[in-house]
PDB file of N, CA and C in Angstrom:
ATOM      1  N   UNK A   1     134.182  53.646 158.174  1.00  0.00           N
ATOM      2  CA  UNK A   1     133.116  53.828 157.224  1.00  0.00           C
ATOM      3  C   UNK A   1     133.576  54.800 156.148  1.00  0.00           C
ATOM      4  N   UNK A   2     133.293  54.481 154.776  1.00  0.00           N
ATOM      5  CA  UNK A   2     133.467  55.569 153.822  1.00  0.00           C
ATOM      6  C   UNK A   2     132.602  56.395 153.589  1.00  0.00           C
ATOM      7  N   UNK A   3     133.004  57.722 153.444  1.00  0.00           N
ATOM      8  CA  UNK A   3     132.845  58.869 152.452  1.00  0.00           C
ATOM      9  C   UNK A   3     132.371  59.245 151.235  1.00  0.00           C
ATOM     10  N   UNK A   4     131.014  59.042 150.919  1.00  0.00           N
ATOM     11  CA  UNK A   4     131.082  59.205 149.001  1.00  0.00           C
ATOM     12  C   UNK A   4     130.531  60.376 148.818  1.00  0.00           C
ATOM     13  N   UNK A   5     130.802  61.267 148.001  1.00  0.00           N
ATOM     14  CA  UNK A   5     129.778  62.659 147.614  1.00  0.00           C
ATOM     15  C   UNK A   5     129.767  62.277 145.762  1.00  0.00           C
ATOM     16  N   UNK A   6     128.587  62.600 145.242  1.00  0.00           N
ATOM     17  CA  UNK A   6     128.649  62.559 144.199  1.00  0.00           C
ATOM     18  C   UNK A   6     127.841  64.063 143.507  1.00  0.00           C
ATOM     19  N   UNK A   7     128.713  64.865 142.939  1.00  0.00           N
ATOM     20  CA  UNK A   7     128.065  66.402 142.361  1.00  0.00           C
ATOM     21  C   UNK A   7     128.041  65.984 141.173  1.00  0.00           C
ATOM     22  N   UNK A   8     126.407  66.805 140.881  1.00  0.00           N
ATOM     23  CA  UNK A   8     125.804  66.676 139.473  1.00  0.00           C
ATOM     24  C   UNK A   8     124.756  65.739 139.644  1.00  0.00           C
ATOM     25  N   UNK A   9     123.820  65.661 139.529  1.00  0.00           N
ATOM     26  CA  UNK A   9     122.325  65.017 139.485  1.00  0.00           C
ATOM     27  C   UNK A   9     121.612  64.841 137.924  1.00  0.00           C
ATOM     28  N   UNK A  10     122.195  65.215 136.850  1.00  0.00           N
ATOM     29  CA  UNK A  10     121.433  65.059 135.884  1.00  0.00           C
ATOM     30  C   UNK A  10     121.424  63.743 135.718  1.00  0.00           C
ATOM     31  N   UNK A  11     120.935  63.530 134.015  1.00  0.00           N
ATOM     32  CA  UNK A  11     120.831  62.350 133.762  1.00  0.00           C
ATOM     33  C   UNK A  11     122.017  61.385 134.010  1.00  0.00           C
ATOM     34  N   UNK A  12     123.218  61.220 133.237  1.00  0.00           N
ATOM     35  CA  UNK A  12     124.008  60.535 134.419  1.00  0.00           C
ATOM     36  C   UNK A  12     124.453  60.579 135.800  1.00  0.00           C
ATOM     37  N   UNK A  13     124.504  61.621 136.431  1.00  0.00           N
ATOM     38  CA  UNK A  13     124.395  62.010 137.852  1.00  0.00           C
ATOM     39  C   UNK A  13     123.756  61.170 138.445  1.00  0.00           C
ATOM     40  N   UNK A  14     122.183  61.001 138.331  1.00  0.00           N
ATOM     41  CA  UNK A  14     120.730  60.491 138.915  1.00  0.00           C
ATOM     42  C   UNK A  14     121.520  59.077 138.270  1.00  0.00           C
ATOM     43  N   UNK A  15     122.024  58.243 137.218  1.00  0.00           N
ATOM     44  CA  UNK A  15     122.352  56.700 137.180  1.00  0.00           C
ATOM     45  C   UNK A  15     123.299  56.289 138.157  1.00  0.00           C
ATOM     46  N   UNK A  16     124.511  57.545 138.266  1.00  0.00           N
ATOM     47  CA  UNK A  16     125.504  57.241 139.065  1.00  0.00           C
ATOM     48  C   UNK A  16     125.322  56.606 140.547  1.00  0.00           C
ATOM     49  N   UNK A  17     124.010  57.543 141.217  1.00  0.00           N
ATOM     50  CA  UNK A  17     123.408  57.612 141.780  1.00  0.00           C
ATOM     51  C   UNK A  17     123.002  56.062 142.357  1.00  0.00           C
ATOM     52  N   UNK A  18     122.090  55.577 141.435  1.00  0.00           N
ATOM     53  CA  UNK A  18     121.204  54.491 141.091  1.00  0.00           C
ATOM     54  C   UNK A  18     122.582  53.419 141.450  1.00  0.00           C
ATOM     55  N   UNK A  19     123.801  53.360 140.632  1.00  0.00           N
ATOM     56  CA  UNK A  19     124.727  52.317 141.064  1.00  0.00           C
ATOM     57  C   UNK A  19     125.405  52.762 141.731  1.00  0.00           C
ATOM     58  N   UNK A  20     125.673  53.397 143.042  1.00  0.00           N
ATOM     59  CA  UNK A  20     125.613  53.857 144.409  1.00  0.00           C
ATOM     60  C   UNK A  20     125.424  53.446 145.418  1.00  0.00           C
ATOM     61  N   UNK A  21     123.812  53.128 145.073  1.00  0.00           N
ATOM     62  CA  UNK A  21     122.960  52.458 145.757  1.00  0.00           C
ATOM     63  C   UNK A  21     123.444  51.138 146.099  1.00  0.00           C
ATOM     64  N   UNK A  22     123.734  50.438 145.167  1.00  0.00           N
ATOM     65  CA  UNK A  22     124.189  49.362 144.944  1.00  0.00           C
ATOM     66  C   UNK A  22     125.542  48.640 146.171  1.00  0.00           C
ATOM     67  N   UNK A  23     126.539  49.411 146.403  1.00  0.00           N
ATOM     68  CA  UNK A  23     127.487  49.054 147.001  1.00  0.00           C
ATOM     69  C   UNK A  23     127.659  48.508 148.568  1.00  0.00           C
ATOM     70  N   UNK A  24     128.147  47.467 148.110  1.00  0.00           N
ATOM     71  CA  UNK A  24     127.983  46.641 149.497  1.00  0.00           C
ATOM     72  C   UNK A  24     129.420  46.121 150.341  1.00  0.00           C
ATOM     73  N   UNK A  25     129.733  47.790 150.264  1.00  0.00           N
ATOM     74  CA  UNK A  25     130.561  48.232 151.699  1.00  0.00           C
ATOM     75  C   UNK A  25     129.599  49.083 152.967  1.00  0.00           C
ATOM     76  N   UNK A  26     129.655  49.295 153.827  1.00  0.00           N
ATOM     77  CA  UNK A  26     129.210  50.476 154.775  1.00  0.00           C
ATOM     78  C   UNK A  26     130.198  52.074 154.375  1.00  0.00           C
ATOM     79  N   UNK A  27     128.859  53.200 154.067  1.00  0.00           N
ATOM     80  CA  UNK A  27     129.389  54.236 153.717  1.00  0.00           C
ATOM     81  C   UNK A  27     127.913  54.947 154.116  1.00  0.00           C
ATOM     82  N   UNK A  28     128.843  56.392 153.898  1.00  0.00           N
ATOM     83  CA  UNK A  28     128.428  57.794 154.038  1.00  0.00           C
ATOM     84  C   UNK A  28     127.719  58.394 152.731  1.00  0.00           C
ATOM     85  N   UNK A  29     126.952  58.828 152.142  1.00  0.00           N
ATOM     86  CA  UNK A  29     126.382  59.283 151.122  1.00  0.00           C
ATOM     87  C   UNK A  29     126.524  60.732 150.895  1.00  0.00           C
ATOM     88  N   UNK A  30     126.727  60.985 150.273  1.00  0.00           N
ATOM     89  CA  UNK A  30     126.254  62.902 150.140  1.00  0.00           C
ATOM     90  C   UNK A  30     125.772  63.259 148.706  1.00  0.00           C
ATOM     91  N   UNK A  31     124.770  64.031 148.255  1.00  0.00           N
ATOM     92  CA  UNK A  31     124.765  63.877 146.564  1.00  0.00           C
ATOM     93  C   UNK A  31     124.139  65.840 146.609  1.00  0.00           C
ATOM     94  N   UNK A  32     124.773  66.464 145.841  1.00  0.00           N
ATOM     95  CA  UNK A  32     125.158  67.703 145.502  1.00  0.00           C
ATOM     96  C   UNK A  32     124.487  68.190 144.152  1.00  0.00           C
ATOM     97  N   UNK A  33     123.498  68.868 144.075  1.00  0.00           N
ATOM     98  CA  UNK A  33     123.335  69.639 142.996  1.00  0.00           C
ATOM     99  C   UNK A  33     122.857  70.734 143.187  1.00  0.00           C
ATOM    100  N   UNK A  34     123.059  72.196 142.659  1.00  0.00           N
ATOM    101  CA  UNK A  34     122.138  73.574 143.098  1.00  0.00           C
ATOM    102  C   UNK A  34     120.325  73.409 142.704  1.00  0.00           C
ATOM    103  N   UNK A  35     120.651  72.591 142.134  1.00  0.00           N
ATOM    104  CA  UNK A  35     118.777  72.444 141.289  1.00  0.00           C
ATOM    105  C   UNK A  35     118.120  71.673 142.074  1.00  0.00           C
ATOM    106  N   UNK A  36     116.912  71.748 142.636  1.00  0.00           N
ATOM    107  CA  UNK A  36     116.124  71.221 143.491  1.00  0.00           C
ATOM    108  C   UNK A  36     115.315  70.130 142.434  1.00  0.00           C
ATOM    109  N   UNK A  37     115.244  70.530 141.827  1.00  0.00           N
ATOM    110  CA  UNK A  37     114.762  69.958 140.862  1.00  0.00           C
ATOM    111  C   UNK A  37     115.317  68.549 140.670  1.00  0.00           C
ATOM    112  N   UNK A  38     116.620  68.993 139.936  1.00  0.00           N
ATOM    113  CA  UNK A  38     117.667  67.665 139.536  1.00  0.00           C
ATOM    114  C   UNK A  38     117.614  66.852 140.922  1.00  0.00           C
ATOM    115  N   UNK A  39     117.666  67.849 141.976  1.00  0.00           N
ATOM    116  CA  UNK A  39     117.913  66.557 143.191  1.00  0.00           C
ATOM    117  C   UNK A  39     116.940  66.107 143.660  1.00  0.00           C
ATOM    118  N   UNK A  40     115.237  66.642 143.465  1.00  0.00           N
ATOM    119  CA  UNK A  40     114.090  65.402 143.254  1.00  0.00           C
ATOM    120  C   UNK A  40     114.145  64.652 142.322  1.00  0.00           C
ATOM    121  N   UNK A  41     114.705  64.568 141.552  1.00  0.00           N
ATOM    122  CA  UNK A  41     114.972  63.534 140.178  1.00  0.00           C
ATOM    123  C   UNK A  41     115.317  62.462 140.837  1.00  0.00           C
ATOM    124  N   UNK A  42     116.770  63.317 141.084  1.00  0.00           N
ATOM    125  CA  UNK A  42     117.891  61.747 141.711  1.00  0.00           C
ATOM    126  C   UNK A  42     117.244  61.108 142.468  1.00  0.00           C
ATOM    127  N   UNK A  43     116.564  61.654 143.955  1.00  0.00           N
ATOM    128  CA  UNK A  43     116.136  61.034 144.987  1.00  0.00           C
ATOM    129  C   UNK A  43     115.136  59.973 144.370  1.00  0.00           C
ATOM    130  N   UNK A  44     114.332  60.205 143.783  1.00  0.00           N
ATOM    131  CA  UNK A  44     113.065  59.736 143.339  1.00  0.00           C
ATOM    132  C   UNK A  44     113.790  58.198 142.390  1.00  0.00           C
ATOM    133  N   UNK A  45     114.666  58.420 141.582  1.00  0.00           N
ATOM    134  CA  UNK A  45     115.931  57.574 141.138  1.00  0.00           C
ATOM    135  C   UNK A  45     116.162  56.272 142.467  1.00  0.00           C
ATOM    136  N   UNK A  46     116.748  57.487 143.297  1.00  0.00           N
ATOM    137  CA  UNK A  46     117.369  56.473 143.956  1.00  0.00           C
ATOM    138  C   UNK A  46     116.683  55.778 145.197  1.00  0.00           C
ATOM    139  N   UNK A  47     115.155  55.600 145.152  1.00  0.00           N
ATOM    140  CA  UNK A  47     114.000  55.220 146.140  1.00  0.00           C
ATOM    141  C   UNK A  47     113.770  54.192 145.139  1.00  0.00           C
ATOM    142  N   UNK A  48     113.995  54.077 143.345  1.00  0.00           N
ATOM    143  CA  UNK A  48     113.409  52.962 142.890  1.00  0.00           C
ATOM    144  C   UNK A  48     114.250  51.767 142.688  1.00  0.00           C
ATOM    145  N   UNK A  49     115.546  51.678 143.948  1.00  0.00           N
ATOM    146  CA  UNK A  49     116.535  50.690 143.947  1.00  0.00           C
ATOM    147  C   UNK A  49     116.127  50.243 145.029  1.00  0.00           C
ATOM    148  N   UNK A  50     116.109  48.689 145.702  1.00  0.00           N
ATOM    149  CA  UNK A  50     115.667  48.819 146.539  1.00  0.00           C
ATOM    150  C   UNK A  50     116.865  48.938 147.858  1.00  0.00           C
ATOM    151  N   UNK A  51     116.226  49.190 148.638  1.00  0.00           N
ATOM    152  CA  UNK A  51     116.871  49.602 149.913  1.00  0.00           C
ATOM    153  C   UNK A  51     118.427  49.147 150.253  1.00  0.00           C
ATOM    154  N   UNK A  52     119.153  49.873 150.569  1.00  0.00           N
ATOM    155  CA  UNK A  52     120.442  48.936 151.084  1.00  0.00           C
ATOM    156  C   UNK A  52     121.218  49.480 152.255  1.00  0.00           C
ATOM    157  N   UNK A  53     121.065  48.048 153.677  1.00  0.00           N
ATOM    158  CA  UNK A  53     121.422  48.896 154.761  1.00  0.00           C
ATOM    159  C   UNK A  53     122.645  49.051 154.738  1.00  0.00           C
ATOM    160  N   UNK A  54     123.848  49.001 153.739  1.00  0.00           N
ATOM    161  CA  UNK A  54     125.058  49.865 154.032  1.00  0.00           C
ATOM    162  C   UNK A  54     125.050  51.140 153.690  1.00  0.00           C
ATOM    163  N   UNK A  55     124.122  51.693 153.610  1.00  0.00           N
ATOM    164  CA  UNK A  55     124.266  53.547 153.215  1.00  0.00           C
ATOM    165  C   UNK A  55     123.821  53.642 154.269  1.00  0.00           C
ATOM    166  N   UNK A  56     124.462  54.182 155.348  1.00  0.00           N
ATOM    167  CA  UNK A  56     124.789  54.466 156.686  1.00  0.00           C
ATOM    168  C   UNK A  56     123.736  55.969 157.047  1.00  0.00           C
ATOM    169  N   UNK A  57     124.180  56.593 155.789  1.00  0.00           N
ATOM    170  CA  UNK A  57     123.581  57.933 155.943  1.00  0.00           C
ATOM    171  C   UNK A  57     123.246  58.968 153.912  1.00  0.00           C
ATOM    172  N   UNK A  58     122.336  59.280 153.690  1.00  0.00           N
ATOM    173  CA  UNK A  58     122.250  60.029 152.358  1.00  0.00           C
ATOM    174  C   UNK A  58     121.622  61.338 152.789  1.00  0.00           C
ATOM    175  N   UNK A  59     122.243  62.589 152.094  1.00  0.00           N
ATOM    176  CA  UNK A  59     122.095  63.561 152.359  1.00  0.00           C
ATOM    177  C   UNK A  59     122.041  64.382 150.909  1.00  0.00           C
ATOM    178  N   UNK A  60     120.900  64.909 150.453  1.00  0.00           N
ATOM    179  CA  UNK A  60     120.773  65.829 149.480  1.00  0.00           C
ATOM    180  C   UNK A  60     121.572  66.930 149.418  1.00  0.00           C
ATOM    181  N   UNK A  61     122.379  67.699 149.399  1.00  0.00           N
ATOM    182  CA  UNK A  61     122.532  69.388 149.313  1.00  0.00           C
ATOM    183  C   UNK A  61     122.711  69.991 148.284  1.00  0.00           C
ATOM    184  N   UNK A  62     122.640  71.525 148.167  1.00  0.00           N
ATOM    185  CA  UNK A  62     123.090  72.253 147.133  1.00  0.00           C
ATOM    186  C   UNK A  62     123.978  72.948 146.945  1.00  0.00           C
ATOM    187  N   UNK A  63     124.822  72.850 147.750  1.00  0.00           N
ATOM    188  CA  UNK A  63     125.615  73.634 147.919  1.00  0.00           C
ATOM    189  C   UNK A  63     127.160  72.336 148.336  1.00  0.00           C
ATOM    190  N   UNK A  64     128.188  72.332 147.874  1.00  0.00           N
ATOM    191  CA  UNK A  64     129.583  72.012 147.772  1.00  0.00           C
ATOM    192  C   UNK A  64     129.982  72.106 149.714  1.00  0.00           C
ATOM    193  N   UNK A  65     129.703  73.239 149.906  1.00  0.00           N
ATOM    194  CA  UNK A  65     130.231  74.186 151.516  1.00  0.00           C
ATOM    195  C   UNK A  65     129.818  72.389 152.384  1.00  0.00           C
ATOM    196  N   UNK A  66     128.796  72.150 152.456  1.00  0.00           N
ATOM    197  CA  UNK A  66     127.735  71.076 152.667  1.00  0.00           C
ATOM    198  C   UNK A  66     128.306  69.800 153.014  1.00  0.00           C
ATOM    199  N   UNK A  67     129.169  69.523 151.691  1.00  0.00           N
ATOM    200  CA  UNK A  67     129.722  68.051 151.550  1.00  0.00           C
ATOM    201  C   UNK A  67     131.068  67.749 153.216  1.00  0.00           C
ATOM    202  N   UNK A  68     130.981  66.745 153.499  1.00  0.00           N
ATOM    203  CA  UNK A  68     132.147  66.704 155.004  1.00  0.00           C
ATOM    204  C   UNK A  68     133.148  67.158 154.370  1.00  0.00           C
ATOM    205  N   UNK A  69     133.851  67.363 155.379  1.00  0.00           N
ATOM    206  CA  UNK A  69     135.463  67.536 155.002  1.00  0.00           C
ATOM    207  C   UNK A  69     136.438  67.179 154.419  1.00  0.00           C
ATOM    208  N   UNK A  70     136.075  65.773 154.965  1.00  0.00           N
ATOM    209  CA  UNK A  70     137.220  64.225 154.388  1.00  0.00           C
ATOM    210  C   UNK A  70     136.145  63.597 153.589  1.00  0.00           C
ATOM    211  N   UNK A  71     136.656  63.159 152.547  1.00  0.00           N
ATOM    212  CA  UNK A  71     136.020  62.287 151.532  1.00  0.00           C
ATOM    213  C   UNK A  71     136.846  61.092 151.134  1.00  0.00           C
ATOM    214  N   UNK A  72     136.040  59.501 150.719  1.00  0.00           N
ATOM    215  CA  UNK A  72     137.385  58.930 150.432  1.00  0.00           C
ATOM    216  C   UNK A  72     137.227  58.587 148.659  1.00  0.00           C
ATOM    217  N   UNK A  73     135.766  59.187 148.346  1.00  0.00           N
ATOM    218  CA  UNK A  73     135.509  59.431 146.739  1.00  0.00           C
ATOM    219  C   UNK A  73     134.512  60.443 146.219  1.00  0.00           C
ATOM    220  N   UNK A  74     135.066  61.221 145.547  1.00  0.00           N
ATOM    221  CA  UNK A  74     133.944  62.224 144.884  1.00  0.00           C
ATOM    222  C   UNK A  74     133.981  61.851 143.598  1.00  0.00           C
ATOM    223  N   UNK A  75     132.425  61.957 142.944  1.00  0.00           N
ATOM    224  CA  UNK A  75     132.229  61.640 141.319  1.00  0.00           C
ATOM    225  C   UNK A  75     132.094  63.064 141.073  1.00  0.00           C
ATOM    226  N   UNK A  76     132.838  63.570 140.180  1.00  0.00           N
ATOM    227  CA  UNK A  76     131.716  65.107 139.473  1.00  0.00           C
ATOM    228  C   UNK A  76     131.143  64.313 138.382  1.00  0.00           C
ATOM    229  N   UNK A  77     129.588  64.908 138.160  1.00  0.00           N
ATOM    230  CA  UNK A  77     128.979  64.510 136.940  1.00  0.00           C
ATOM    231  C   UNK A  77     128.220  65.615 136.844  1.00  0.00           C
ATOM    232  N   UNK A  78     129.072  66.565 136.342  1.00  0.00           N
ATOM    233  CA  UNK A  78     128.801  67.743 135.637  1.00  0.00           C
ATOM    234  C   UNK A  78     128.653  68.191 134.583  1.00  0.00           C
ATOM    235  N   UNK A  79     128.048  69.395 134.276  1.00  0.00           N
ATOM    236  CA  UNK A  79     128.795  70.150 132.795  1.00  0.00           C
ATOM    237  C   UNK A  79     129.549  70.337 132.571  1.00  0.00           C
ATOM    238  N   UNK A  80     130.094  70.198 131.793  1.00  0.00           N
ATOM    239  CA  UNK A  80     131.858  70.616 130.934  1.00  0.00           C
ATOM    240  C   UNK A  80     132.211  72.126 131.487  1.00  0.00           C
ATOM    241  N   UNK A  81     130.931  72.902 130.891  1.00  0.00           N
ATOM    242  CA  UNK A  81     131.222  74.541 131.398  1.00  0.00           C
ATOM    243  C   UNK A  81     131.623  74.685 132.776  1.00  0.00           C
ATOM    244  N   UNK A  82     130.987  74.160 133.962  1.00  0.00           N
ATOM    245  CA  UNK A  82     131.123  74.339 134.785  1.00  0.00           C
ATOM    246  C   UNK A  82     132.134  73.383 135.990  1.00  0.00           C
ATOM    247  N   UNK A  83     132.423  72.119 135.191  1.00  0.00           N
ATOM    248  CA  UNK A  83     133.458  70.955 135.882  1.00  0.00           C
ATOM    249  C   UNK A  83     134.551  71.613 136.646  1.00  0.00           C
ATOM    250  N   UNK A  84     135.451  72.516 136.055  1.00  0.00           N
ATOM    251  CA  UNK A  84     136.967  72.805 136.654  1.00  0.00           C
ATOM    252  C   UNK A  84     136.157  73.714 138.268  1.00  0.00           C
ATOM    253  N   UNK A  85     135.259  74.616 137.618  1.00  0.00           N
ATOM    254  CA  UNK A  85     134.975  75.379 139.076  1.00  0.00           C
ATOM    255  C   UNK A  85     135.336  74.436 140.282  1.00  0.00           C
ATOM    256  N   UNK A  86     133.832  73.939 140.024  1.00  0.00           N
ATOM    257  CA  UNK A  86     133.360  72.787 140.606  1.00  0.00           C
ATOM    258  C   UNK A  86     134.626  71.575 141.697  1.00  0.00           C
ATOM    259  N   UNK A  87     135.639  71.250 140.753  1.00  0.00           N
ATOM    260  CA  UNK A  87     137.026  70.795 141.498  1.00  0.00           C
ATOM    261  C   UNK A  87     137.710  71.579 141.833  1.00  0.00           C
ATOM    262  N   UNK A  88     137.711  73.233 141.343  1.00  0.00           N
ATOM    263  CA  UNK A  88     138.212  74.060 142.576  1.00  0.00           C
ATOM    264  C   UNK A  88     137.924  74.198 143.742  1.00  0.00           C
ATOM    265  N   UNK A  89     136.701  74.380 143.497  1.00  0.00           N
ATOM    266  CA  UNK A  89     135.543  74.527 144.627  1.00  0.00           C
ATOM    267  C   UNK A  89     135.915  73.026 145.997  1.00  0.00           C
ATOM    268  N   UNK A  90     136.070  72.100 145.310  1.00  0.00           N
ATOM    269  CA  UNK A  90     136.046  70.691 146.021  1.00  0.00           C
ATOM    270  C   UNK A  90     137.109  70.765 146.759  1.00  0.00           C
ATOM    271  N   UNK A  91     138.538  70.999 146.130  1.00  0.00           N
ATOM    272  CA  UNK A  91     139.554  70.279 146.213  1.00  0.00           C
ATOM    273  C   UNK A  91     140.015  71.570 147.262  1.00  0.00           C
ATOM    274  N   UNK A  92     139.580  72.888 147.119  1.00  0.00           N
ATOM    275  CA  UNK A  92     140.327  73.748 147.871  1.00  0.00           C
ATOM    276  C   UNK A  92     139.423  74.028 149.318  1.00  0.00           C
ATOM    277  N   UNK A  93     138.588  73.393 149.355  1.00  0.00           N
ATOM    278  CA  UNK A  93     137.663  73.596 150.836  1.00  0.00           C
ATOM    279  C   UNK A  93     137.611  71.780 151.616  1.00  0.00           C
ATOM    280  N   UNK A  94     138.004  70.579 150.976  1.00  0.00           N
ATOM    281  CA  UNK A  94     137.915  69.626 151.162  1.00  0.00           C
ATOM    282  C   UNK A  94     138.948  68.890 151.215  1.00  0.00           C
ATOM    283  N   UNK A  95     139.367  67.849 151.579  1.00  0.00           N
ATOM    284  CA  UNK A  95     140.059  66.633 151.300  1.00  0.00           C
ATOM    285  C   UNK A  95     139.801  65.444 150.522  1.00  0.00           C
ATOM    286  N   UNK A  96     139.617  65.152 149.645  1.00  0.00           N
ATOM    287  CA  UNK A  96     139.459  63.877 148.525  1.00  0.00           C
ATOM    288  C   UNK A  96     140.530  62.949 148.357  1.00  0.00           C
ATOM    289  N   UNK A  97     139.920  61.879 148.583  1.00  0.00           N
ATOM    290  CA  UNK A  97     141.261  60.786 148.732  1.00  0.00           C
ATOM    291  C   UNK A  97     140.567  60.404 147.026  1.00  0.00           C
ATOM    292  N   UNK A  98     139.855  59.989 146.818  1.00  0.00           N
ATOM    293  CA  UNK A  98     139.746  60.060 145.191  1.00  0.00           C
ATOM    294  C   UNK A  98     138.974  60.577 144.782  1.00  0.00           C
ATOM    295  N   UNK A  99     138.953  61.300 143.034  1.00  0.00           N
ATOM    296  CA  UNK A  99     138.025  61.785 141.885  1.00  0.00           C
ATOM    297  C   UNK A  99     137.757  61.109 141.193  1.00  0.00           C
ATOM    298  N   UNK A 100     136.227  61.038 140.610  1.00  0.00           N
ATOM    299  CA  UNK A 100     136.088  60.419 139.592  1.00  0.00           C
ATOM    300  C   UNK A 100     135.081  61.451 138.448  1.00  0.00           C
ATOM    301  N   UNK A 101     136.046  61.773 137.257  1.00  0.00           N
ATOM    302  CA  UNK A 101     135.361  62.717 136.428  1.00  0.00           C
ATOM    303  C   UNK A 101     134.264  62.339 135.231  1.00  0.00           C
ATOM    304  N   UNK A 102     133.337  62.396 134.831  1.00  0.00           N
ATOM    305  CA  UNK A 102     132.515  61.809 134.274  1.00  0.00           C
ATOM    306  C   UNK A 102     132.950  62.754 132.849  1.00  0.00           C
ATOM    307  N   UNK A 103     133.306  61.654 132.140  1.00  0.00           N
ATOM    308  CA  UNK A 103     133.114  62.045 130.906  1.00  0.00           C
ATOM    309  C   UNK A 103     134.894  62.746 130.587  1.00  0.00           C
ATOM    310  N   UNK A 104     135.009  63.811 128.823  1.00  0.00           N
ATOM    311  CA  UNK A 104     136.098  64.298 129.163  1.00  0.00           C
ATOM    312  C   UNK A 104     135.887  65.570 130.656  1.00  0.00           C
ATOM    313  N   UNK A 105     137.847  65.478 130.870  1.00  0.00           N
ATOM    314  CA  UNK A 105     138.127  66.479 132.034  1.00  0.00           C
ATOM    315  C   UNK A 105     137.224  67.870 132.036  1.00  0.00           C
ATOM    316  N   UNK A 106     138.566  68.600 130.837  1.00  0.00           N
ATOM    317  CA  UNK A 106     138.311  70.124 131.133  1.00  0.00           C
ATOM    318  C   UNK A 106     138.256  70.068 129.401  1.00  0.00           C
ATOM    319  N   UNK A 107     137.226  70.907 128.718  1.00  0.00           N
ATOM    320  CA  UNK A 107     137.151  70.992 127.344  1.00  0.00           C
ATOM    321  C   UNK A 107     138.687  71.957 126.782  1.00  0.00           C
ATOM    322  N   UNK A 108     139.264  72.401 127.483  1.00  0.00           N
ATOM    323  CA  UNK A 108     140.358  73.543 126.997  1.00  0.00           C
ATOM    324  C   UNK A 108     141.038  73.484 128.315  1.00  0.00           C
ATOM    325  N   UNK A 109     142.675  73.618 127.941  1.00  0.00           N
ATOM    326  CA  UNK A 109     143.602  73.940 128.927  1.00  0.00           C
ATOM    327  C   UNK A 109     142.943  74.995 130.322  1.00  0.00           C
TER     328      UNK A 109
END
């Protein structure tokens, strides 16, 4: 079974989300934002797709610490300001077999 975490819940976050839903492999869910807020958004988003029994498991958190260990895809769909943390944060407490960065990388070296 796969692994997906997707950090960042805003407005593309919460779509990413939405075509997520969509995938018709069997997988693991995880979706990451500090804002409770943004992550009633998403959820609420992702209740108006309808149901699909290959998401094995979906799990809200706010916190990165949260996400499993092994991953076999993370989306960041972040802020620019805050993106590089964010894949520090990922890449040095986790395993990611792939990234997917929304938008440009890092605004500056």
């Amino acid at each position: 079974m796969k692994r997906v975490a997707l950090i960042g819940t805003g407005q593309l976050g919460s779509r990413h989300l939405q075509a997520l839903s969509k995938i018709d492999i069997p997988f693991e869910l995880q979706v990451v934002d500090p804002s409770e807020d943004s992550l009633r958004v998403a959820r609420e988003r992702y209740l108006e797709i309808p149901e699909n029994h290959n998401i094995y498991s979906i799990d809200f958190l706010t916190e990165i610490d949260g996400l499993n260990a092994n991953l076999d895809l993370c989306i960041i769909a972040t802020n620019a300001d805050v993106r590089f943390k964010v894949f520090q944060a990922l890449v040095s407490n986790k395993k990611v077999s792939y990234i997917v960065f929304e938008k440009i990388v890092f605004q500056s070296e």
